[in-house]
N, C-alpha and C. Protein backbone atom coordinates (compact mmCIF):
# COMPACT_ATOMS: atom_id res chain seq x y z
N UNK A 1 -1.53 -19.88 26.81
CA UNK A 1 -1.10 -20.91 25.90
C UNK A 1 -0.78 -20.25 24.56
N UNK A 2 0.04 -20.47 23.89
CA UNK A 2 0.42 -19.28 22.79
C UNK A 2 0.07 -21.35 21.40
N UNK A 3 -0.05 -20.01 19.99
CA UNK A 3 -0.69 -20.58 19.08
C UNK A 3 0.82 -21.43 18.35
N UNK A 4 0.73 -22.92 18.39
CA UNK A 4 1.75 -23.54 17.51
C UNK A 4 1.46 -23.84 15.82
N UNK A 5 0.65 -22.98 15.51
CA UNK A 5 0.28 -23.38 14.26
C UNK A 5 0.97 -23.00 13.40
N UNK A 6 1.69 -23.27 12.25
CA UNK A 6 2.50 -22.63 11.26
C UNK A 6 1.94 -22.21 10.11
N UNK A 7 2.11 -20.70 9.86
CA UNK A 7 1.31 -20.29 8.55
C UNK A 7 2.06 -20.14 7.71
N UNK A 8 1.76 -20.06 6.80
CA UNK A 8 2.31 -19.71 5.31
C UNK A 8 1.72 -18.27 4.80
N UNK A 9 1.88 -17.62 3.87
CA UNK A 9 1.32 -16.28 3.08
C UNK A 9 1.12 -17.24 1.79
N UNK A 10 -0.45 -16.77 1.22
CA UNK A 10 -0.96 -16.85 0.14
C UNK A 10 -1.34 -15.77 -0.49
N UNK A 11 -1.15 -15.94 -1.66
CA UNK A 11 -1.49 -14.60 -2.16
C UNK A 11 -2.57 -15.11 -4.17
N UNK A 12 -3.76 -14.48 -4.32
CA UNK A 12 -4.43 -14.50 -5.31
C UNK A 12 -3.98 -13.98 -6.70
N UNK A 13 -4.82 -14.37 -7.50
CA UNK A 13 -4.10 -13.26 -8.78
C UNK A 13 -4.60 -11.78 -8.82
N UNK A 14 -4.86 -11.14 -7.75
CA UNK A 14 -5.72 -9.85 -7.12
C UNK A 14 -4.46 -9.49 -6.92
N UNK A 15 -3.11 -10.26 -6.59
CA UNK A 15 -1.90 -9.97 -5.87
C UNK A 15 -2.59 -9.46 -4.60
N UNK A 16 -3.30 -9.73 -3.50
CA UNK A 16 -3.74 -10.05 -2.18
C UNK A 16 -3.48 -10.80 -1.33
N UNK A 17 -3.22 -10.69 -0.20
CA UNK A 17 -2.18 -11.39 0.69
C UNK A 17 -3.02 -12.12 1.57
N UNK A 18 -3.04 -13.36 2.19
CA UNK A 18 -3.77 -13.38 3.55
C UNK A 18 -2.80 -14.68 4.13
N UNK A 19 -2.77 -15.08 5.46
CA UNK A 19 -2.45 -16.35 6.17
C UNK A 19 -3.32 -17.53 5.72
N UNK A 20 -2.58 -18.91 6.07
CA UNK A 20 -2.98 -19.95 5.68
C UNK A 20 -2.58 -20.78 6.74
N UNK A 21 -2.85 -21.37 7.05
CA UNK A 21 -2.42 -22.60 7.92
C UNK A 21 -1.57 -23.58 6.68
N UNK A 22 0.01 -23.82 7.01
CA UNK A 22 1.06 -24.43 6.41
C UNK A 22 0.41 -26.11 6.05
N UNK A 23 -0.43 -26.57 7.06
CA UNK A 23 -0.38 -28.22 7.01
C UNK A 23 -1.68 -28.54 6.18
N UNK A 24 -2.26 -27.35 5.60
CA UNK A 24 -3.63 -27.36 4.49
C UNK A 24 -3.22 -26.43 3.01
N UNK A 25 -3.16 -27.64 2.07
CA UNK A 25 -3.31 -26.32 0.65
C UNK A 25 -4.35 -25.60 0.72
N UNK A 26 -3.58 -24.22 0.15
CA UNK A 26 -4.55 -22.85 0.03
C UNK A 26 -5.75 -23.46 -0.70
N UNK A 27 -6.94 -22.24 -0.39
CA UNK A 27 -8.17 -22.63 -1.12
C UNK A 27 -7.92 -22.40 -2.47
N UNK A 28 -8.90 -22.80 -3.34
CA UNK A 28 -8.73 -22.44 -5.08
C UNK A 28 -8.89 -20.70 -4.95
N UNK A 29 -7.71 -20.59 -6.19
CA UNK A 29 -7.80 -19.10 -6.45
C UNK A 29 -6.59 -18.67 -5.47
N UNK A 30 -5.75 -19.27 -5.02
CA UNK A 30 -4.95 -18.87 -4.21
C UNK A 30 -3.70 -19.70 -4.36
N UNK A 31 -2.15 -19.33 -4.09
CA UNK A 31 -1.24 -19.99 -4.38
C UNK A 31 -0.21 -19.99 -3.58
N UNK A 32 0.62 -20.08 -3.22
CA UNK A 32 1.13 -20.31 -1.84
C UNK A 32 2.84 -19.57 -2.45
N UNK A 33 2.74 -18.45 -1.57
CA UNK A 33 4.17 -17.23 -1.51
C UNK A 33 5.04 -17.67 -1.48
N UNK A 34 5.29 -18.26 -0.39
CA UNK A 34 6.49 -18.77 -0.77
C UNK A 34 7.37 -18.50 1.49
N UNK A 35 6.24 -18.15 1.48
CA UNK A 35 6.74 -17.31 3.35
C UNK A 35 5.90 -18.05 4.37
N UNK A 36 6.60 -18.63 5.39
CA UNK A 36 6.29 -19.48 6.58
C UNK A 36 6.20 -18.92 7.74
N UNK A 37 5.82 -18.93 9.03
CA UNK A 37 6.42 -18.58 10.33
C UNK A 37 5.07 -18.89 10.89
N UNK A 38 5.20 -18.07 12.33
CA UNK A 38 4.19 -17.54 12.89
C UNK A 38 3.35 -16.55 12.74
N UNK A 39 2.05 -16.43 13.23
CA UNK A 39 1.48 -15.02 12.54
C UNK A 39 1.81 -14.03 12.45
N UNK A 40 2.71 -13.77 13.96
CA UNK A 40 3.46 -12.51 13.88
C UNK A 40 4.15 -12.60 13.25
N UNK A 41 5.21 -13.26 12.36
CA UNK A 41 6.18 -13.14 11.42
C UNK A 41 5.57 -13.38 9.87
N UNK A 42 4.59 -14.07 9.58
CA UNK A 42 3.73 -13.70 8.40
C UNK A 42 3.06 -12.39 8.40
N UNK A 43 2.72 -12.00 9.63
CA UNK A 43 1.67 -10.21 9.10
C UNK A 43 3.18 -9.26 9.11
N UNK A 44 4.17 -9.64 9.81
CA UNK A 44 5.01 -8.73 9.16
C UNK A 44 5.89 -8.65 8.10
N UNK A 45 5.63 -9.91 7.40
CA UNK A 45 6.00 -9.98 6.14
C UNK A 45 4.78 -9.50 5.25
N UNK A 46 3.80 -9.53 5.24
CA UNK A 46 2.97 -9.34 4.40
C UNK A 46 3.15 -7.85 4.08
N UNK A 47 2.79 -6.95 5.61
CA UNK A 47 3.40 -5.81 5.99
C UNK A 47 4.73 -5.00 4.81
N UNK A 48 5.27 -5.77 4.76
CA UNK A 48 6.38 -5.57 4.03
C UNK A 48 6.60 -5.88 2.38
N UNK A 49 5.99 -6.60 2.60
CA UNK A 49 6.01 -6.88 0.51
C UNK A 49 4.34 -6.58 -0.15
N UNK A 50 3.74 -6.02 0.77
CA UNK A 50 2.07 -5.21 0.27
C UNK A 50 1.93 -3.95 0.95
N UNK A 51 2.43 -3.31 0.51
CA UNK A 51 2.32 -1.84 1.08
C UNK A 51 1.13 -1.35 0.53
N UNK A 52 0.77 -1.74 -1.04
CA UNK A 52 -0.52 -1.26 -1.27
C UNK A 52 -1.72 -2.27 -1.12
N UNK A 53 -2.64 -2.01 -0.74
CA UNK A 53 -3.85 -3.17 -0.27
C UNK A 53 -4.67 -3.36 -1.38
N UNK A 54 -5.08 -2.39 -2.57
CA UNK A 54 -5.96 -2.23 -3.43
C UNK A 54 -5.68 -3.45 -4.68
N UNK A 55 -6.57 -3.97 -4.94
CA UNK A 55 -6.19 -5.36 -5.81
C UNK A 55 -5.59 -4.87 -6.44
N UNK A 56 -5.54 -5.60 -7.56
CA UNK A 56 -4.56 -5.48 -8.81
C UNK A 56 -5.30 -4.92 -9.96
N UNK A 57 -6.20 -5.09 -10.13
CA UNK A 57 -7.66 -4.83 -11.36
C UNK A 57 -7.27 -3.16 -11.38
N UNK A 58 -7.68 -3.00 -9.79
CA UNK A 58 -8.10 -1.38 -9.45
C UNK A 58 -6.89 -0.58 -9.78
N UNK A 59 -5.31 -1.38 -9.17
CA UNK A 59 -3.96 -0.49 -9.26
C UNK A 59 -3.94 -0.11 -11.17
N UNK A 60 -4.14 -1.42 -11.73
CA UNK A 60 -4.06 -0.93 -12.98
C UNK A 60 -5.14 -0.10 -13.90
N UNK A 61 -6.46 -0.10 -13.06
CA UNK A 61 -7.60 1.20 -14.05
C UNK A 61 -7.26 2.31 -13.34
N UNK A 62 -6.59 2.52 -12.23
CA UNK A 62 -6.07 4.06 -11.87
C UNK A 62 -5.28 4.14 -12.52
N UNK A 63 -3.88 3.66 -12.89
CA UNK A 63 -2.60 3.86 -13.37
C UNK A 63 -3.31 4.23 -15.08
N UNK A 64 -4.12 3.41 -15.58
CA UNK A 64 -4.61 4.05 -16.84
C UNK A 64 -5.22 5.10 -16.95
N UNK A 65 -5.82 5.33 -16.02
CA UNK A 65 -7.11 7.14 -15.93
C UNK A 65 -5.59 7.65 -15.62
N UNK A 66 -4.86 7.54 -14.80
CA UNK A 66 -3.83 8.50 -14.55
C UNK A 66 -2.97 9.53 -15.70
N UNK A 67 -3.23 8.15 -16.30
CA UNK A 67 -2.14 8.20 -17.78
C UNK A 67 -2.79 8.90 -19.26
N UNK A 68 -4.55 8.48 -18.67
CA UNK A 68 -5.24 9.23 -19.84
C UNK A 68 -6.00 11.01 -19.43
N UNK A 69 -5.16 11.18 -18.13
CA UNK A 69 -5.82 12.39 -17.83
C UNK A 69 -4.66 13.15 -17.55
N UNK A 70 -3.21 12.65 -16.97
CA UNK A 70 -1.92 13.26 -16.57
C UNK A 70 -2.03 13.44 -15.24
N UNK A 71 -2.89 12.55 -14.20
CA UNK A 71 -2.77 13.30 -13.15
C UNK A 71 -1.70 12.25 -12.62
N UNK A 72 -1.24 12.51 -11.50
CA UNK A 72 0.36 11.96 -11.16
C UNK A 72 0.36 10.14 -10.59
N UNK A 73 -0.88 10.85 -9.33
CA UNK A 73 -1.43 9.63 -8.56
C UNK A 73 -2.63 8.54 -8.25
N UNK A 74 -3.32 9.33 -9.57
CA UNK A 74 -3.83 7.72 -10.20
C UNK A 74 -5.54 8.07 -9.72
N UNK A 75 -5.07 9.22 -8.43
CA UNK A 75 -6.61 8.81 -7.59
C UNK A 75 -7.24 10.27 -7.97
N UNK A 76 -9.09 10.61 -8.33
CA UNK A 76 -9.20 11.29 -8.55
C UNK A 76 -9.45 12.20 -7.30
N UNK A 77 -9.77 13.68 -7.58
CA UNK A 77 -10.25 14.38 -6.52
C UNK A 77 -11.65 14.46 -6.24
N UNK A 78 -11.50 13.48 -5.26
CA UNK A 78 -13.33 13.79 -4.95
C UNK A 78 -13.78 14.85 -4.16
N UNK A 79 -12.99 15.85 -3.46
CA UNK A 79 -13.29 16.92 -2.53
C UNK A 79 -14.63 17.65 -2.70
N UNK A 80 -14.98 17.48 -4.23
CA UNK A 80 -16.24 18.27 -4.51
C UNK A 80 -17.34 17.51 -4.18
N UNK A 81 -17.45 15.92 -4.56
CA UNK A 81 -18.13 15.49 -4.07
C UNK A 81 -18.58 14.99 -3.05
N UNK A 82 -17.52 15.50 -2.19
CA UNK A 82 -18.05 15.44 -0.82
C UNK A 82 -18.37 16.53 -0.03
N UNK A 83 -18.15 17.94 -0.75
CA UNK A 83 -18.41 19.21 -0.53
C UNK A 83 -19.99 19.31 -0.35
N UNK A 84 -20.59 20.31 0.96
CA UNK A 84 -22.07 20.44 0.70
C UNK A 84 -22.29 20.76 -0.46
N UNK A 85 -21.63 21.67 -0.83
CA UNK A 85 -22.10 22.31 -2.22
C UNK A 85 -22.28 21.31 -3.73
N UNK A 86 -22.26 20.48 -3.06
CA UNK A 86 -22.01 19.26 -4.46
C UNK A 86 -23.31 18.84 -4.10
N UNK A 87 -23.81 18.91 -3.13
CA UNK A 87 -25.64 18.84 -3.16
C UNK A 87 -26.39 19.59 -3.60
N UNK A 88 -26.42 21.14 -4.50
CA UNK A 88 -27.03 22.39 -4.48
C UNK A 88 -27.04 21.74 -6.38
């Protein structure tokens, strides 16, 4: 039996994406995208206009450390701290 339910994409001020069922307003804190279908055609839209998953808070305190340290991509290097030697 395949699913007739129609979703919509909602998205927060996190700019975070999730499905909704079309025939219920989104919960509070959430606002409605503007994109309909089936699930498979909502996760591949979502797919497509959220390439990055990380809220919005986080994209912008990397993009600032980025900017106050020069490094390119925002993210630091943790290699050391995950190095044994970062236990000694």
């Amino acid at each position: 039996m395949s699913d007739a339910t129609v979703y919509q994409v909602v998205v927060n001020d996190e700019e975070q994406h999730a499905l909704w069922p079309a025939r219920t307003a989104p919960p509070a804190g959430w606002r409605v995208e503007g994109f309909q279908g089936t699930e498979e055609a909502c996760m591949a839209h979502v797919d497509r206009v959220w390439p990055d998953i990380r809220p919005l808070s986080l994209r912008r305190r990397l993009a600032e450390s980025a900017a106050g340290t020069g490094q390119a991509s925002g993210l630091a290097d943790d290699s050391a701290a995950s190095s044994p030697e970062a236990d000694r």
